[in-house]
Protein backbone atom coordinates (compact mmCIF):
# COMPACT_ATOMS: atom_id res chain seq x y z
CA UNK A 1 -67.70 32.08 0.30
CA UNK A 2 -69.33 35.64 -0.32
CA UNK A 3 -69.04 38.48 -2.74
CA UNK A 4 -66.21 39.22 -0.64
CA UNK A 5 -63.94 36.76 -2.11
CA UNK A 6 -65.27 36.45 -5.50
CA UNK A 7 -64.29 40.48 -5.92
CA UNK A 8 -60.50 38.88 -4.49
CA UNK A 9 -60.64 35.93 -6.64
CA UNK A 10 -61.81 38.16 -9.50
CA UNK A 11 -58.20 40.74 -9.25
CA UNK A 12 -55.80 37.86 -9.56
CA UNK A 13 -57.75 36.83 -12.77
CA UNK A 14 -56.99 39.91 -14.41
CA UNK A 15 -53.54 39.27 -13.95
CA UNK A 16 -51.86 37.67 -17.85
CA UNK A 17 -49.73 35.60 -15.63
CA UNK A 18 -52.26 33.89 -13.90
CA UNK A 19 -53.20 30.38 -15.52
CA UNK A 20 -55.10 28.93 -13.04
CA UNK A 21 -56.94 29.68 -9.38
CA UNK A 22 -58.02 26.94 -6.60
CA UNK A 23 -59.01 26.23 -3.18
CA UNK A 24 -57.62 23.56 -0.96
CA UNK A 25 -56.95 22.80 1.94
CA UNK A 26 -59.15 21.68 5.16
CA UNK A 27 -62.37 23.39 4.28
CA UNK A 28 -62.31 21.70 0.85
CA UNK A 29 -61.19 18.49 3.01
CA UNK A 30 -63.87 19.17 5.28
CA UNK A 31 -61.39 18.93 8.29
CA UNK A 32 -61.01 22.33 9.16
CA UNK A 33 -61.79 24.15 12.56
CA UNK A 34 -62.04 27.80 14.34
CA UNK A 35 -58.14 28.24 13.83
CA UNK A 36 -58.44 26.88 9.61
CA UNK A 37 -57.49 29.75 7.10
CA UNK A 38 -58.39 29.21 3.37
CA UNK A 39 -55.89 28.21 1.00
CA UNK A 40 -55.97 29.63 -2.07
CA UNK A 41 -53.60 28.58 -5.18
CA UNK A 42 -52.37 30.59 -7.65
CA UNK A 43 -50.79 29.37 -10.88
CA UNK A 44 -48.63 31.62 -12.72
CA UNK A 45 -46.52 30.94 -15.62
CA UNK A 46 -43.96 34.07 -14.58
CA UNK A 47 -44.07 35.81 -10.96
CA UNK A 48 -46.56 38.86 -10.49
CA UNK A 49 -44.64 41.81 -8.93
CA UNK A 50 -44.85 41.96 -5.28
CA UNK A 51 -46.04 45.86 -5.85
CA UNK A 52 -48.92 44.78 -7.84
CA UNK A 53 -50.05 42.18 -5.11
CA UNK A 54 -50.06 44.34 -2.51
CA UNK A 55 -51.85 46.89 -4.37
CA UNK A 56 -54.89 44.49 -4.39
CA UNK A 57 -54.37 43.11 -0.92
CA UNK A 58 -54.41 46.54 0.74
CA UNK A 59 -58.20 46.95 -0.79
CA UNK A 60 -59.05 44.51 1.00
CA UNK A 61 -56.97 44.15 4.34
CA UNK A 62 -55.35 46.02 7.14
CA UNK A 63 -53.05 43.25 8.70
CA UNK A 64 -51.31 41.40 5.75
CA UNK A 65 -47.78 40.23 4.94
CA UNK A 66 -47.00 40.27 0.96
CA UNK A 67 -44.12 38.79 -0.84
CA UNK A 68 -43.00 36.09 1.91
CA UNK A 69 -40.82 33.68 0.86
CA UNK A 70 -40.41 31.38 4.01
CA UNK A 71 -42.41 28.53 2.53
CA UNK A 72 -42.33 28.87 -0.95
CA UNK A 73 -43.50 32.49 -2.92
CA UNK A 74 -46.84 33.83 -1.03
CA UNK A 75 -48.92 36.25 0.79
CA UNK A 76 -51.16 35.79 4.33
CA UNK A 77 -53.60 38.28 4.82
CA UNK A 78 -56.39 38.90 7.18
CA UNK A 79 -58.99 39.90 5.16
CA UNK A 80 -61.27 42.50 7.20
CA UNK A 81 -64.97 41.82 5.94
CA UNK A 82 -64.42 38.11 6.04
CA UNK A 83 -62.94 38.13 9.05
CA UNK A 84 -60.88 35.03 8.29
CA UNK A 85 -57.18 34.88 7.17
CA UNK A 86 -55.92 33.91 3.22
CA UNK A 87 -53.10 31.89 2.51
CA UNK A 88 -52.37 32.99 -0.98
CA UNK A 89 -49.40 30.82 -2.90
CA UNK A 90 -47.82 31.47 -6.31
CA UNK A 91 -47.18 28.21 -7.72
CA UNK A 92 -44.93 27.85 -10.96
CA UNK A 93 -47.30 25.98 -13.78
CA UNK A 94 -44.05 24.55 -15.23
CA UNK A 95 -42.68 23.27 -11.83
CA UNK A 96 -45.98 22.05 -10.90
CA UNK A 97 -46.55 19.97 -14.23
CA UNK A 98 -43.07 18.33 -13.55
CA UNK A 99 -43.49 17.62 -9.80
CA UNK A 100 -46.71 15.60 -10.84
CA UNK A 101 -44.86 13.85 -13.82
CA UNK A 102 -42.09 12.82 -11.56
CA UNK A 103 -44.01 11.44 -9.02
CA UNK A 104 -47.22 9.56 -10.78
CA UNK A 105 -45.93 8.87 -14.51
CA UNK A 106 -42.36 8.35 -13.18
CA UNK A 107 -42.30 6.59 -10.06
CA UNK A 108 -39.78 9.26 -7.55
CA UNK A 109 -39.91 8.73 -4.22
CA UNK A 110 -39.29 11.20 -1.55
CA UNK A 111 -38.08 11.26 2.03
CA UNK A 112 -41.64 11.25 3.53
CA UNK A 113 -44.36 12.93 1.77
CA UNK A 114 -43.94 11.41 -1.70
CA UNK A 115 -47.53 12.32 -2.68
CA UNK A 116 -48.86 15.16 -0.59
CA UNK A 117 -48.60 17.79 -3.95
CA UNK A 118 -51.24 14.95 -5.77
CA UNK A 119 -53.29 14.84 -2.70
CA UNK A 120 -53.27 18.93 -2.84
CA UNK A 121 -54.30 18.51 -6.62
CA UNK A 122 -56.99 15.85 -6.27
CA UNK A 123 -58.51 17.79 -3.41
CA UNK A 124 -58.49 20.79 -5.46
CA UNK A 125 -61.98 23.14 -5.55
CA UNK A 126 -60.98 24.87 -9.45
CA UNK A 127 -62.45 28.37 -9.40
CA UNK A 128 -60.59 29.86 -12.56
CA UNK A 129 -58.64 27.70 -15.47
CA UNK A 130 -57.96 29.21 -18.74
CA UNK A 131 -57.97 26.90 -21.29
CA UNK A 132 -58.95 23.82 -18.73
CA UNK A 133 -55.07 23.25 -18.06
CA UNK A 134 -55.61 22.59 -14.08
CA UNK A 135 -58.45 20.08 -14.51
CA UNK A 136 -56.99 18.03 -17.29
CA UNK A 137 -53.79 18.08 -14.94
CA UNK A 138 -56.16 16.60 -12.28
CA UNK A 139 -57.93 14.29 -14.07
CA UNK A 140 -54.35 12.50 -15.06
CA UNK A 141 -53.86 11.24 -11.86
CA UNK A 142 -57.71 9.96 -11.53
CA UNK A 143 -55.86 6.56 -12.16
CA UNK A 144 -55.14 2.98 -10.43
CA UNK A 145 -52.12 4.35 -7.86
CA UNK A 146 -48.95 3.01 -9.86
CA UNK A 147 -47.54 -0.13 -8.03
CA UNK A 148 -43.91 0.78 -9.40
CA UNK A 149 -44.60 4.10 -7.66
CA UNK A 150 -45.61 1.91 -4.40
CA UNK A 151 -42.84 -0.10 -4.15
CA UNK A 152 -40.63 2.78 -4.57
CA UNK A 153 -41.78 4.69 -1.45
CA UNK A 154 -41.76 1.56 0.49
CA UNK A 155 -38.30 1.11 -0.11
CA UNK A 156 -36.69 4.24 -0.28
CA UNK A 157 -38.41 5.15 3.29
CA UNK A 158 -37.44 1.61 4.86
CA UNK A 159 -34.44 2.30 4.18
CA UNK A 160 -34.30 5.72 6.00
CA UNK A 161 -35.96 4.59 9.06
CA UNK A 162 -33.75 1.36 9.62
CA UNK A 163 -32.52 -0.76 6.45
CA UNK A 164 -29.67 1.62 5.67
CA UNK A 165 -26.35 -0.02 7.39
CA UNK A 166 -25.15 3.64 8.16
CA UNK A 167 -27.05 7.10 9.07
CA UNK A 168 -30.50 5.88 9.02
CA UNK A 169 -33.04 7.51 11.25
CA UNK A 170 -32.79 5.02 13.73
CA UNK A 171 -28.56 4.90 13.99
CA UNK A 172 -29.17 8.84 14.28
CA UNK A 173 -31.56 9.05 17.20
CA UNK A 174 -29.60 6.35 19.26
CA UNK A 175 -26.44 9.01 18.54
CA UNK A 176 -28.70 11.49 19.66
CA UNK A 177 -29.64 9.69 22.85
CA UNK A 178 -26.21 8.93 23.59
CA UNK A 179 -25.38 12.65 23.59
CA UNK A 180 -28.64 13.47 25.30
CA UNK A 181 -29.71 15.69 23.08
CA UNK A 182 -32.77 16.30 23.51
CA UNK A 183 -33.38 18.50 19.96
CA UNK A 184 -31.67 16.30 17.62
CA UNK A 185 -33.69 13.03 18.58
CA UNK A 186 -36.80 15.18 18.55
CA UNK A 187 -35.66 16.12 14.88
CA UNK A 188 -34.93 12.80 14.07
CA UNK A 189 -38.35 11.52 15.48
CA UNK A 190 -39.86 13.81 12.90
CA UNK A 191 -38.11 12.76 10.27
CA UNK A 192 -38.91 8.88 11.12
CA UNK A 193 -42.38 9.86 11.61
CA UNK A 194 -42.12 11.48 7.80
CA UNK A 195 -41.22 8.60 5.96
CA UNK A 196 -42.97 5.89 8.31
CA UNK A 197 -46.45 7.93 7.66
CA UNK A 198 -45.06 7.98 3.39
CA UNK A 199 -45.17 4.20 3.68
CA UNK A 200 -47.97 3.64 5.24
CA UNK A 201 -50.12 5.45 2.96
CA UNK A 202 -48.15 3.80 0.23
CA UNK A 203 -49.11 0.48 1.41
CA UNK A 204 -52.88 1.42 1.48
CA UNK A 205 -52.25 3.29 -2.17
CA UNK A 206 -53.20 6.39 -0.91
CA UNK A 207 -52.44 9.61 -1.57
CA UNK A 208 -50.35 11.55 1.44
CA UNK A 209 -53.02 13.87 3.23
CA UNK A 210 -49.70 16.64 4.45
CA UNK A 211 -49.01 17.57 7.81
CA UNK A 212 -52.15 17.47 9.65
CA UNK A 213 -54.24 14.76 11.86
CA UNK A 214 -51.99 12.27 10.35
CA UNK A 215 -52.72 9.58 12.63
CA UNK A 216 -56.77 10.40 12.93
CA UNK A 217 -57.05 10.32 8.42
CA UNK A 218 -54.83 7.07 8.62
CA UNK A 219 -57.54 5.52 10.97
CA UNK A 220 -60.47 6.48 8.98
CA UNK A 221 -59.11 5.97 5.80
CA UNK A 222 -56.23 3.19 6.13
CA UNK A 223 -57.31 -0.73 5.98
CA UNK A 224 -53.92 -1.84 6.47
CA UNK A 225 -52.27 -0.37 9.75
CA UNK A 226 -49.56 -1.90 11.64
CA UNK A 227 -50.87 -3.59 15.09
CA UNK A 228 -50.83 -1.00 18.35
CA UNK A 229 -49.83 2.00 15.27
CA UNK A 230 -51.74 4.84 17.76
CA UNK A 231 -50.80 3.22 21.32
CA UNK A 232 -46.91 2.82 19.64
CA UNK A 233 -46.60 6.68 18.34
CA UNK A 234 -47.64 7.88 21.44
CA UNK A 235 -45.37 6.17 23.13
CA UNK A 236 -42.57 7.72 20.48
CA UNK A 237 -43.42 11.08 21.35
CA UNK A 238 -43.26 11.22 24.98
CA UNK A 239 -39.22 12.37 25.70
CA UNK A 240 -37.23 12.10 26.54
CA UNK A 241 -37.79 8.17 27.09
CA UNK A 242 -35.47 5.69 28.09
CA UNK A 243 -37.45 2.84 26.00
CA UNK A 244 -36.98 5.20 22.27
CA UNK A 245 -34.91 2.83 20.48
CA UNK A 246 -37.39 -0.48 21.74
CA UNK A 247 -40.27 1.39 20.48
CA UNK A 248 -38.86 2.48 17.10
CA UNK A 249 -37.94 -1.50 17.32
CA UNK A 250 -41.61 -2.47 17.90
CA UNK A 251 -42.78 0.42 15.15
CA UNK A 252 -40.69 -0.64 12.22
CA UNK A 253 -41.21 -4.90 13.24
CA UNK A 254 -44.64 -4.07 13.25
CA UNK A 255 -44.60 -2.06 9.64
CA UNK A 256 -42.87 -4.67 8.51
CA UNK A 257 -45.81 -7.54 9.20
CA UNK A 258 -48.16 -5.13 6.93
CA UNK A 259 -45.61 -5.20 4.00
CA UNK A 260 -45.21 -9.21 3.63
């Protein structure tokens, strides 16, 4: 980072609202590449105006896009003397502080994903925190990964691939494939994907990396994986494929070895 960012960094933190600033994402992860932006968080206890946002980013940029909303409150900018883009988010300090009680002190599961916000949190570089609010945050999940927690993931997401008797993921896609729709078993693949990736990470009481080189972190960072797990998702993903439903077959017998 150069002076560059540290003059950005240092116009958010004149903002009242602003509790807390961090990095994350792949170039704190040390995955990132030539197409990697930096992700920079910004906790706020009330919203900043959009006006006042862009005021700052136009200092600084000539190709932004200020007060999107399609993934949650935030601005991307190119920033000019950097030449590399900022993803800026506006996160809530309340709704953050619950979504991390929820999930670590009170055991929710989610469809897929259960622990990617913790992952985002542990990973987090902390360049501004009044009154030390972020780190202690951080530092209350440096504990032993809750086994109620575990054995809620693993069962809530078992039962969405193929333990539900009606409308799991599996009873969807071989709807799907009946109506040869292409896009719905596609969605649905994603969707099995989401909570099959939740579990395994679960099992190995690990945090949930997010979207990205799922199969590659579980690899390096997994002991437990089920047998033929890369040979068996590539297999998945090629469609449409007459053998879908035998493969999901093989994918959830095979997760279910791991979990005896």
């Amino acid at each position: 980072m150069n002076d560059i960012f540290y003059r950005i960094i240092d116009e958010y933190k004149s903002f009242t609202e602003v509790k807390a600033i961090a990095i994350g994402g792949s170039g704190v992860n040390k995955t990132s590449d030539n197409l990697s932006d930096i992700d920079i968080y910004i906790f706020v206890e009330k919203d900043i105006a959009v006006c006042d946002r862009e005021n700052i980013i136009k200092l600084y940029s000539s190709k932004y896009e200020v007060g999107g909303e399609y993934f949650g409150s935030g601005d991307e900018i190119f920033v000019d003397k950097l030449d590399c883009q900022l993803d800026i988010m506006y996160w809530n300090t309340n709704w953050f502080n619950e979504t991390v009680n929820n999930v670590w002190f009170k055991y929710y599961p989610s469809n897929g994903y259960t622990t990617a916000f913790l992952f985002t949190l542990n990973n987090f570089q902390i360049i501004y925190d009044k009154n030390n609010w972020l780190k202690t945050l951080q530092q209350s999940i440096q504990t032993k990964y809750p086994p109620e927690l575990k054995q809620n993931i693993i069962k809530r997401n078992m039962m969405l691939i193929k333990n539900k008797p009606f409308a799991s993921y599996y009873e969807q896609i071989k709807k799907a494939i009946n109506r040869n729709d292409i896009v719905s078993i596609n969605h649905r693949i994603a969707s099995f994907l989401a909570s099959y990736f939740d579990i395994i990470f679960a099992v190995n009481e690990l945090l949930h990396p997010g979207e990205k080189r799922l199969v590659q972190y579980a690899k390096d960072n997994c002991k437990i994986l089920p047998d033929n797990f890369e040979e068996n998702i590539n297999k998945l993903l090629v469609q449409p494929n007459p053998e879908t439903l035998n493969i999901i077959n093989i994918i959830v017998e095979k997760l279910r070895k791991i979990l005896l």
